[in-house]
PDB file of N, CA and C in Angstrom:
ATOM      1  N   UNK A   1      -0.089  21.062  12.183  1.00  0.00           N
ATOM      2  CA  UNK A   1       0.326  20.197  13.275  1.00  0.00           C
ATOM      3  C   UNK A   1      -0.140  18.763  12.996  1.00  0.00           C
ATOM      4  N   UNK A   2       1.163  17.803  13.096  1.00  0.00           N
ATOM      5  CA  UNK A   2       0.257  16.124  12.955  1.00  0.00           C
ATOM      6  C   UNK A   2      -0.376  15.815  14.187  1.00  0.00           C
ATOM      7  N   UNK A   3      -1.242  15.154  13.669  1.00  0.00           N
ATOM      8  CA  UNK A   3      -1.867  14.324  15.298  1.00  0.00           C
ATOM      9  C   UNK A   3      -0.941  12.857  15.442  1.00  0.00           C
ATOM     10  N   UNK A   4      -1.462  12.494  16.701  1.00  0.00           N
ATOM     11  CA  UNK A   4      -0.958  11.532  17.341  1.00  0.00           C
ATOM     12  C   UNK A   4      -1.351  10.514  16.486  1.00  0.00           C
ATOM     13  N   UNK A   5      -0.773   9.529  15.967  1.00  0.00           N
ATOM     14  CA  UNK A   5      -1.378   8.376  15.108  1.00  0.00           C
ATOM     15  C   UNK A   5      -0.743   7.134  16.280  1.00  0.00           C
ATOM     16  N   UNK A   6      -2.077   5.740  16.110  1.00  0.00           N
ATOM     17  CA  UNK A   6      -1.995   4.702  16.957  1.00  0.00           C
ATOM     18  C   UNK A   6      -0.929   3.412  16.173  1.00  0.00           C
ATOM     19  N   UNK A   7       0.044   3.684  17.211  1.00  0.00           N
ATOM     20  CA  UNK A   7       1.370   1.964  16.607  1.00  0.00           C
ATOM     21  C   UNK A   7       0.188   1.414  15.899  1.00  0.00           C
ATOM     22  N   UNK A   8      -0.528   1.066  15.459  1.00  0.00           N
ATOM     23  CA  UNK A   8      -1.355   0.433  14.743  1.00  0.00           C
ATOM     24  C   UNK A   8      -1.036   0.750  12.985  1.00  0.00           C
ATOM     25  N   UNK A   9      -1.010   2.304  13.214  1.00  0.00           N
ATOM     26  CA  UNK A   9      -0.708   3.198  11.864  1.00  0.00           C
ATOM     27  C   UNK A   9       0.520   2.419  11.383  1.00  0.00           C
ATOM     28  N   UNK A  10       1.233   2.433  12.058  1.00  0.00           N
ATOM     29  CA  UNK A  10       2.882   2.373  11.580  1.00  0.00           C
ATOM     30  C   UNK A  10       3.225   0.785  11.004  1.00  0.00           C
ATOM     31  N   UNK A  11       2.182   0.146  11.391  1.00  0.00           N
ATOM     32  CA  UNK A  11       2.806  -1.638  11.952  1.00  0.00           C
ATOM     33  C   UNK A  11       2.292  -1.839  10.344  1.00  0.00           C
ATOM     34  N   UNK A  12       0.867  -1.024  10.261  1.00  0.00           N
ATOM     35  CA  UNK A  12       0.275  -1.527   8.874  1.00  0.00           C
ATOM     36  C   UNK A  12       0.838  -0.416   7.495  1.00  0.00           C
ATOM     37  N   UNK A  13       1.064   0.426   7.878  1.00  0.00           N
ATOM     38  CA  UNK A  13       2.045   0.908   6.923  1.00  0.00           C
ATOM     39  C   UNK A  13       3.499   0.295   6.327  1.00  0.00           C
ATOM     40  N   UNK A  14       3.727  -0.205   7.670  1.00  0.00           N
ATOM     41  CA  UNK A  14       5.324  -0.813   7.130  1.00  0.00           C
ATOM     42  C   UNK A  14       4.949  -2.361   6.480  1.00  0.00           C
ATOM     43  N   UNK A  15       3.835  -2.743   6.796  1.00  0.00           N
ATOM     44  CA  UNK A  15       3.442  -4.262   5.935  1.00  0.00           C
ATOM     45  C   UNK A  15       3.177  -3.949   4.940  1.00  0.00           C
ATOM     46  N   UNK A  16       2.564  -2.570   4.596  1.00  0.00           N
ATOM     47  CA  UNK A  16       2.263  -2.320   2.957  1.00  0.00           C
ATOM     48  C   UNK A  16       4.125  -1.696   2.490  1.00  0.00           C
ATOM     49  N   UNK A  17       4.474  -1.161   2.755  1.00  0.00           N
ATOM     50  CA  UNK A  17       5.886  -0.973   1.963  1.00  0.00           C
ATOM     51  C   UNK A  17       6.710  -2.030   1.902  1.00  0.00           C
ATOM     52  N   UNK A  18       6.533  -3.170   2.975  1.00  0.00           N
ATOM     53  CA  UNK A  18       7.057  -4.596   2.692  1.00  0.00           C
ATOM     54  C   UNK A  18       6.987  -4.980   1.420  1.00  0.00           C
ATOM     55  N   UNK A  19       5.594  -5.250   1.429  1.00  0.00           N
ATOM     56  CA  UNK A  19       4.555  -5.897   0.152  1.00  0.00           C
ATOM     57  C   UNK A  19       5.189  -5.338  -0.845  1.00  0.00           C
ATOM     58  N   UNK A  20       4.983  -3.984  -0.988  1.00  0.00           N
ATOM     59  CA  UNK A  20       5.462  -2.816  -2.196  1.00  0.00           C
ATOM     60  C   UNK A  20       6.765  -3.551  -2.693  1.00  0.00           C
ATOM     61  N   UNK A  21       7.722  -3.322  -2.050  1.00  0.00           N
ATOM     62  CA  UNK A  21       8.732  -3.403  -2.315  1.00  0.00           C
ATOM     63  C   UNK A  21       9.355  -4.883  -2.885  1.00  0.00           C
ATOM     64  N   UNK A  22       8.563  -6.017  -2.417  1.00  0.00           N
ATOM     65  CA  UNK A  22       8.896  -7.538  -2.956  1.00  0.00           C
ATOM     66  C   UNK A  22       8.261  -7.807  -4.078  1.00  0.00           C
ATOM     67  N   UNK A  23       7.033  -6.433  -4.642  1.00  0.00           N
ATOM     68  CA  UNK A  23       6.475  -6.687  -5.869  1.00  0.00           C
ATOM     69  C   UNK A  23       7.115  -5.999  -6.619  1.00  0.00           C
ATOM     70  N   UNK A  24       8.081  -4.955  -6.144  1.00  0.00           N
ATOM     71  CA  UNK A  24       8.735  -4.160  -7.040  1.00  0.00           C
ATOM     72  C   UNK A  24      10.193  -4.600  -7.683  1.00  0.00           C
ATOM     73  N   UNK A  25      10.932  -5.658  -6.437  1.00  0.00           N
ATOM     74  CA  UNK A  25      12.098  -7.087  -6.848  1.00  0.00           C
ATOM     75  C   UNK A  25      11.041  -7.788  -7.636  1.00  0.00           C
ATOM     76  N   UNK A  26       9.816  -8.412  -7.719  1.00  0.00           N
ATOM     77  CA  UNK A  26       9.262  -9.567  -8.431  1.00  0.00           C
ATOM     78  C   UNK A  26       8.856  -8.750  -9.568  1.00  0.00           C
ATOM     79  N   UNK A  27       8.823  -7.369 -10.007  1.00  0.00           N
ATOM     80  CA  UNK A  27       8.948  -6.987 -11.279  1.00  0.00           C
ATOM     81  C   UNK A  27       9.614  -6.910 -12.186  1.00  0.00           C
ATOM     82  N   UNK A  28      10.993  -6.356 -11.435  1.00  0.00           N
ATOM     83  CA  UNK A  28      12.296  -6.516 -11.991  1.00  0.00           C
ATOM     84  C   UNK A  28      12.629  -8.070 -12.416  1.00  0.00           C
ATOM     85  N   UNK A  29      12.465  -8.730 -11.779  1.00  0.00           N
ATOM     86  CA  UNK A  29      13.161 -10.006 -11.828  1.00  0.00           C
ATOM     87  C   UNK A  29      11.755 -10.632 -13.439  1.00  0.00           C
ATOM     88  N   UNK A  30      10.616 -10.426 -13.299  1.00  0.00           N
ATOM     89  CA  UNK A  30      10.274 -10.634 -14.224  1.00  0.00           C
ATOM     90  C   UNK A  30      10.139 -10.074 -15.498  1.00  0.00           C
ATOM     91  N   UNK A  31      11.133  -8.800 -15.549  1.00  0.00           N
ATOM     92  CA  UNK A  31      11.128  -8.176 -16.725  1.00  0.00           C
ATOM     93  C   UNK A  31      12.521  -8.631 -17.667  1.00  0.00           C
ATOM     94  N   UNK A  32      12.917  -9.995 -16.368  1.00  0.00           N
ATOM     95  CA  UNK A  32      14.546 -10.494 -16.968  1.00  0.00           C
ATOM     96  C   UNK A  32      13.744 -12.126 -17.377  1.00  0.00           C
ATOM     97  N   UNK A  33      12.903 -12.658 -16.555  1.00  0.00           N
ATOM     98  CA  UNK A  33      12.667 -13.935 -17.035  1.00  0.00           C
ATOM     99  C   UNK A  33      11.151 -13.758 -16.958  1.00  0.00           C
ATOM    100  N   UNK A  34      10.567 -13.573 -18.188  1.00  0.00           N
ATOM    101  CA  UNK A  34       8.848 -13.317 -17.859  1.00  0.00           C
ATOM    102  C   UNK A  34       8.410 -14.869 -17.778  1.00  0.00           C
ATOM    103  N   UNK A  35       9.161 -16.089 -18.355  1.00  0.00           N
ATOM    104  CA  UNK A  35       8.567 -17.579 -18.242  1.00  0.00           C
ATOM    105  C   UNK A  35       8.903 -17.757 -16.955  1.00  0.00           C
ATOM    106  N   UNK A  36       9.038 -17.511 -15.860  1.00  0.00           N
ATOM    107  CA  UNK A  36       8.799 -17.956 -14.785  1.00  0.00           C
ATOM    108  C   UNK A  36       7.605 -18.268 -13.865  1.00  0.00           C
ATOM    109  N   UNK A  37       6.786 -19.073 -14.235  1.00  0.00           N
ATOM    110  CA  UNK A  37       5.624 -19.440 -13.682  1.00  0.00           C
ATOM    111  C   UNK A  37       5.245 -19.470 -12.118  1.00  0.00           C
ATOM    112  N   UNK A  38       6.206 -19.815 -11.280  1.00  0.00           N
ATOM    113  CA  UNK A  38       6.290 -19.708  -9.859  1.00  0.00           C
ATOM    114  C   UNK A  38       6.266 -17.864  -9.469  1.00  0.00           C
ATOM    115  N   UNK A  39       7.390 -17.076 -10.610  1.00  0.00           N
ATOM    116  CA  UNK A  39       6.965 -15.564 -10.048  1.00  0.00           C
ATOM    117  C   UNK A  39       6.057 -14.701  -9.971  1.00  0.00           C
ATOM    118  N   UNK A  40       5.861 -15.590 -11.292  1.00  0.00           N
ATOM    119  CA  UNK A  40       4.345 -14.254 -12.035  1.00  0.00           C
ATOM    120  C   UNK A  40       2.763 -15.308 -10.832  1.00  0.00           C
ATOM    121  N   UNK A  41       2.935 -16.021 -10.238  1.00  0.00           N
ATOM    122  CA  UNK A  41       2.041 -16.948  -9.085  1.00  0.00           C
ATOM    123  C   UNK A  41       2.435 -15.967  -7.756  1.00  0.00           C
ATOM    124  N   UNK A  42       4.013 -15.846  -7.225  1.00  0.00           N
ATOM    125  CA  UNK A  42       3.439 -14.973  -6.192  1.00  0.00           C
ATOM    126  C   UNK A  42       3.391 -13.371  -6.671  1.00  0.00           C
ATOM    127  N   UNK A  43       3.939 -12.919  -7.685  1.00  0.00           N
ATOM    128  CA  UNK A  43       3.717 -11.569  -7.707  1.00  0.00           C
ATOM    129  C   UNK A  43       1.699 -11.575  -7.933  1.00  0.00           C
ATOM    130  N   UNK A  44       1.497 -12.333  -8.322  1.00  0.00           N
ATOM    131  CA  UNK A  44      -0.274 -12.458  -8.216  1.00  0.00           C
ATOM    132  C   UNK A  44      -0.476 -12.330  -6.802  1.00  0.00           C
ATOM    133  N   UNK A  45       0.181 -13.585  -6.358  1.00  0.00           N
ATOM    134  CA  UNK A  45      -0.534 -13.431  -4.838  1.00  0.00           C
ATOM    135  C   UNK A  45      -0.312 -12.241  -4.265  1.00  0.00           C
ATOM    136  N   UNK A  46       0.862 -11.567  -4.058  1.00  0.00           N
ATOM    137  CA  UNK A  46       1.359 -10.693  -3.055  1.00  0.00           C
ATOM    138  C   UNK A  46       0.358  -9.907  -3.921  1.00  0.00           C
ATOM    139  N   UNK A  47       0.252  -9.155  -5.209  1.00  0.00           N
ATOM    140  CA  UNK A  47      -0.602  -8.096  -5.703  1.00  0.00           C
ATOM    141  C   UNK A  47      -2.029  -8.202  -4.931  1.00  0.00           C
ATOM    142  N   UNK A  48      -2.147  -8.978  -4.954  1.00  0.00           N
ATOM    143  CA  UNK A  48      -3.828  -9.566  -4.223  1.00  0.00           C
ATOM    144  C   UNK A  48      -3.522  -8.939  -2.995  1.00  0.00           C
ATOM    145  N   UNK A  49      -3.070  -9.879  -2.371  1.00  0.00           N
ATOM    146  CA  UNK A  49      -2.715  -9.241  -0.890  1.00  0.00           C
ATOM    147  C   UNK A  49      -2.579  -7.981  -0.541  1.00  0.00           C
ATOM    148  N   UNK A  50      -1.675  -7.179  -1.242  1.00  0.00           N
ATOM    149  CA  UNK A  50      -1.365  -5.714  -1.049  1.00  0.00           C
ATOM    150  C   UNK A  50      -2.948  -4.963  -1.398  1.00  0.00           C
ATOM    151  N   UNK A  51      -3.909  -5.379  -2.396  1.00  0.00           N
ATOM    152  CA  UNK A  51      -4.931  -4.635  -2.252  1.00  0.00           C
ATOM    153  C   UNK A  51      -6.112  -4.886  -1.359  1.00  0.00           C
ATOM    154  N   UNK A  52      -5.993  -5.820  -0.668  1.00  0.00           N
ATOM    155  CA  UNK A  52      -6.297  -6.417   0.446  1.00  0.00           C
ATOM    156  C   UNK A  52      -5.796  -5.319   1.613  1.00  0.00           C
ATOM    157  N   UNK A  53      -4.851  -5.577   1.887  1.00  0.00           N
ATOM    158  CA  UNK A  53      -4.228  -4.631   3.063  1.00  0.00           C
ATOM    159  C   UNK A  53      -4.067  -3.013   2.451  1.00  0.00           C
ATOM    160  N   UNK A  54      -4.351  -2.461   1.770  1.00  0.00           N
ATOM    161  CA  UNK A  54      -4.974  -1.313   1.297  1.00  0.00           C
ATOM    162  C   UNK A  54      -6.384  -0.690   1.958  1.00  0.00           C
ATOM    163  N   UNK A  55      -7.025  -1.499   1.367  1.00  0.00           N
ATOM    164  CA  UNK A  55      -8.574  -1.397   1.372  1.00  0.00           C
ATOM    165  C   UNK A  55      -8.779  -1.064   3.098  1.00  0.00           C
ATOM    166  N   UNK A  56      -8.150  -1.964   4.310  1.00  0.00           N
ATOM    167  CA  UNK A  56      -8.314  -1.902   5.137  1.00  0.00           C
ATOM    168  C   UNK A  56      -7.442  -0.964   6.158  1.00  0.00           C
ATOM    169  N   UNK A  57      -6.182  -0.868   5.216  1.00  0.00           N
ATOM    170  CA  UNK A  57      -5.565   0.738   5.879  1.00  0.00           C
ATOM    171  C   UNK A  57      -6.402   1.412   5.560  1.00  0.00           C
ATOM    172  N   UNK A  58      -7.004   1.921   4.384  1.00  0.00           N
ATOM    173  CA  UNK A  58      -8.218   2.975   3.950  1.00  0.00           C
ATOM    174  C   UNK A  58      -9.269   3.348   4.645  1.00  0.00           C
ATOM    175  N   UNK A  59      -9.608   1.696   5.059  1.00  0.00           N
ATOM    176  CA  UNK A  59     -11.126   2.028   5.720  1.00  0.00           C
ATOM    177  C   UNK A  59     -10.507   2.645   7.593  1.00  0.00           C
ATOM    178  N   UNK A  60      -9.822   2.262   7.913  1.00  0.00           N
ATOM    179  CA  UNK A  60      -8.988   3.051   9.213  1.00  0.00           C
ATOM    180  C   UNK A  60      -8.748   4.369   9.401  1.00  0.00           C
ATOM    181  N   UNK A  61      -7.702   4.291   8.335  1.00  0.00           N
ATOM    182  CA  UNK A  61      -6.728   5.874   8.388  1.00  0.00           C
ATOM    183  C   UNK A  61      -6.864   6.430   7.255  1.00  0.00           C
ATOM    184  N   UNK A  62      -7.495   6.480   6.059  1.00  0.00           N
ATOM    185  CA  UNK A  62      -7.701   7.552   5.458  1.00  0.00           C
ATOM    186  C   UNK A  62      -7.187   6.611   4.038  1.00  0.00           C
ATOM    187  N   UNK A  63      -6.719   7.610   2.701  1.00  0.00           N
ATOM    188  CA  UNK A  63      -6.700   7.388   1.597  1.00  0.00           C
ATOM    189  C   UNK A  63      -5.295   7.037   1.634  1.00  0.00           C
ATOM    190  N   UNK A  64      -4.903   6.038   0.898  1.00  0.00           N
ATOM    191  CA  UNK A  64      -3.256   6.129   0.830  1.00  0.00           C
ATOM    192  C   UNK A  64      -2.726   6.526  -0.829  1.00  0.00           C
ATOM    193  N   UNK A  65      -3.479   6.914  -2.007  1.00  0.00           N
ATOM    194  CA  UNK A  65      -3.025   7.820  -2.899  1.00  0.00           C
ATOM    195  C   UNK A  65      -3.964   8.536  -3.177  1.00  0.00           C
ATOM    196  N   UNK A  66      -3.782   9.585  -4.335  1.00  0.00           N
ATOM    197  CA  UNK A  66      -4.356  10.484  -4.426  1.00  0.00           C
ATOM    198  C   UNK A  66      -4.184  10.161  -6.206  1.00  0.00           C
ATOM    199  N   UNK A  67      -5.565  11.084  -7.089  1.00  0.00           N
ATOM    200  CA  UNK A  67      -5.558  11.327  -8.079  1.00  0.00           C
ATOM    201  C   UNK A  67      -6.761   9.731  -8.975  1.00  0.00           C
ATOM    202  N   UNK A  68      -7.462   9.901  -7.915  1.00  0.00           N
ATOM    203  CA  UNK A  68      -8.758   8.974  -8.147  1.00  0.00           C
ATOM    204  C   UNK A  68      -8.498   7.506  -7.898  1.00  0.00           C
ATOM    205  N   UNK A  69      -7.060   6.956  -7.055  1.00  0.00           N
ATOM    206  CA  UNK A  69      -6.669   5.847  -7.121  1.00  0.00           C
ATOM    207  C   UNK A  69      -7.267   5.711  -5.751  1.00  0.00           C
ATOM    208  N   UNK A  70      -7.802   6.373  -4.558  1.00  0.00           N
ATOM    209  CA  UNK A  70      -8.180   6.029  -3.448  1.00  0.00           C
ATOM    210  C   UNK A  70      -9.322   6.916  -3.570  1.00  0.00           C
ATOM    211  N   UNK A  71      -9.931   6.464  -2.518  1.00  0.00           N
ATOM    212  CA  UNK A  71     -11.770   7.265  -2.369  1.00  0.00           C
ATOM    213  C   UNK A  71     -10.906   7.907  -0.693  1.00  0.00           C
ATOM    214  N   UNK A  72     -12.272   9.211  -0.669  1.00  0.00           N
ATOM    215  CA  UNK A  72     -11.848   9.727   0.551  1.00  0.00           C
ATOM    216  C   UNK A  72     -13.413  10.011   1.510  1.00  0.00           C
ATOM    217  N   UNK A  73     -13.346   9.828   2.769  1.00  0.00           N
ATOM    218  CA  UNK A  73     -14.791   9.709   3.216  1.00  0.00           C
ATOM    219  C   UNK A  73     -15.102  11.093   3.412  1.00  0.00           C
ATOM    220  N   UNK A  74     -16.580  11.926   3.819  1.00  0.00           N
ATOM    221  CA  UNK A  74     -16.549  13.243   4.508  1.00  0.00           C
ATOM    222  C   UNK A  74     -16.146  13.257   6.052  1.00  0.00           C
ATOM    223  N   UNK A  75     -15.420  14.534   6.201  1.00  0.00           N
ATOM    224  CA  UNK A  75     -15.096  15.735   4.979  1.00  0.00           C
ATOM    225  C   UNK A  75     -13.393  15.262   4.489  1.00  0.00           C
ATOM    226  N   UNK A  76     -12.901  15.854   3.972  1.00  0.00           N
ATOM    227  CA  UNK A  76     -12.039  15.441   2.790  1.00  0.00           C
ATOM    228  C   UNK A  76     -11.114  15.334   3.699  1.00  0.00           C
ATOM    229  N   UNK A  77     -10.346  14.166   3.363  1.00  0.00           N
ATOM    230  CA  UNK A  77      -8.952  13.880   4.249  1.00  0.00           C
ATOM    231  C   UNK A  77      -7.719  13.732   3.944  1.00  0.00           C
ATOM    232  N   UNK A  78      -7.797  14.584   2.603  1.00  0.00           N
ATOM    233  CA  UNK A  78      -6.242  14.863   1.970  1.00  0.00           C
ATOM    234  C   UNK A  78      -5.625  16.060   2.907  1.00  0.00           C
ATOM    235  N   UNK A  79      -6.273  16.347   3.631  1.00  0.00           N
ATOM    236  CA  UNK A  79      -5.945  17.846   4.215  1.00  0.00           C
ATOM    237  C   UNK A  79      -5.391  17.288   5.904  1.00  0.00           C
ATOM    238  N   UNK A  80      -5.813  15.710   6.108  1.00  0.00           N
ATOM    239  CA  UNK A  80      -5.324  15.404   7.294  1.00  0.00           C
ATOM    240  C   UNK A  80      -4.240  14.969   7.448  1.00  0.00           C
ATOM    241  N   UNK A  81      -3.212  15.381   7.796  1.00  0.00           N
ATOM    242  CA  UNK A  81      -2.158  14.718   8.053  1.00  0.00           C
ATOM    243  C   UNK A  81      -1.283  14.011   9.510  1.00  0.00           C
ATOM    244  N   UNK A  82      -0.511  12.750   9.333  1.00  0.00           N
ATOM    245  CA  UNK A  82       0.418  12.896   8.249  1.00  0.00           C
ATOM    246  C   UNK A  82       0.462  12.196   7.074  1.00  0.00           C
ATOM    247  N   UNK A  83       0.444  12.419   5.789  1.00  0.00           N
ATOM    248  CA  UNK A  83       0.401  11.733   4.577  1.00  0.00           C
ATOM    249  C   UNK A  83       1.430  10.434   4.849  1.00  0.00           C
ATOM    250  N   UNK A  84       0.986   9.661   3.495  1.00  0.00           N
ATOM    251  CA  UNK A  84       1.981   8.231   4.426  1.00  0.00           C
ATOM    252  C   UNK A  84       2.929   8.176   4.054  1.00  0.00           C
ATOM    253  N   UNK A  85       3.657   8.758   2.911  1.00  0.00           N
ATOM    254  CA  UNK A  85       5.050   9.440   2.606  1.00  0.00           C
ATOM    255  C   UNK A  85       5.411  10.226   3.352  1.00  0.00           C
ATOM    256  N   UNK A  86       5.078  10.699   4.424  1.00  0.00           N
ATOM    257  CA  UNK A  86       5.627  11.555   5.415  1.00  0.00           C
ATOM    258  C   UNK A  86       6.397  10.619   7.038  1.00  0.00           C
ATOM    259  N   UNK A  87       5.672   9.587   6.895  1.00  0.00           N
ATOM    260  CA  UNK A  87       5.801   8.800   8.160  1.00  0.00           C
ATOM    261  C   UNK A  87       7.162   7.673   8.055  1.00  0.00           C
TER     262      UNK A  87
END
């Protein structure tokens, strides 16, 4: 059974798949022009940022990957759901 998660969950989840997703156009786009100095500046920034807003979904709601890329607090909270691919 999921529990109730707080609009809080959702607002900062959807700012991290924002993020995700404009670094994942600013990859593409730099795997066509890597001399672009202005892209590879915000794909820095936004990368920054996104582990920024990580760290602090984490410290909230739990781990957002698995396989040593996130820490998990006691007791283990891979088992809590809903995972954030689920939401």
């Amino acid at each position: 059974m999921q529990k109730q998660l707080p609009d809080e969950y959702y607002c900062m989840l959807k700012e991290l798949q924002e993020v995700d997703f404009v670094l994942v156009e600013l990859t593409l786009y730099l795997d066509t022009h890597p001399t672009d100095n202005a892209a590879i500046s915000q794909f820095n920034q936004l990368a920054q940022k996104r582990q920024q807003m990580a760290v602090q979904f984490e410290m909230k709601y739990g781990p957002l990957l698995q396989f040593g890329h996130s820490f998990s607090r006691s007791p283990w909270q891979w088992i809590d759901t809903p995972w954030p691919w689920q939401v």
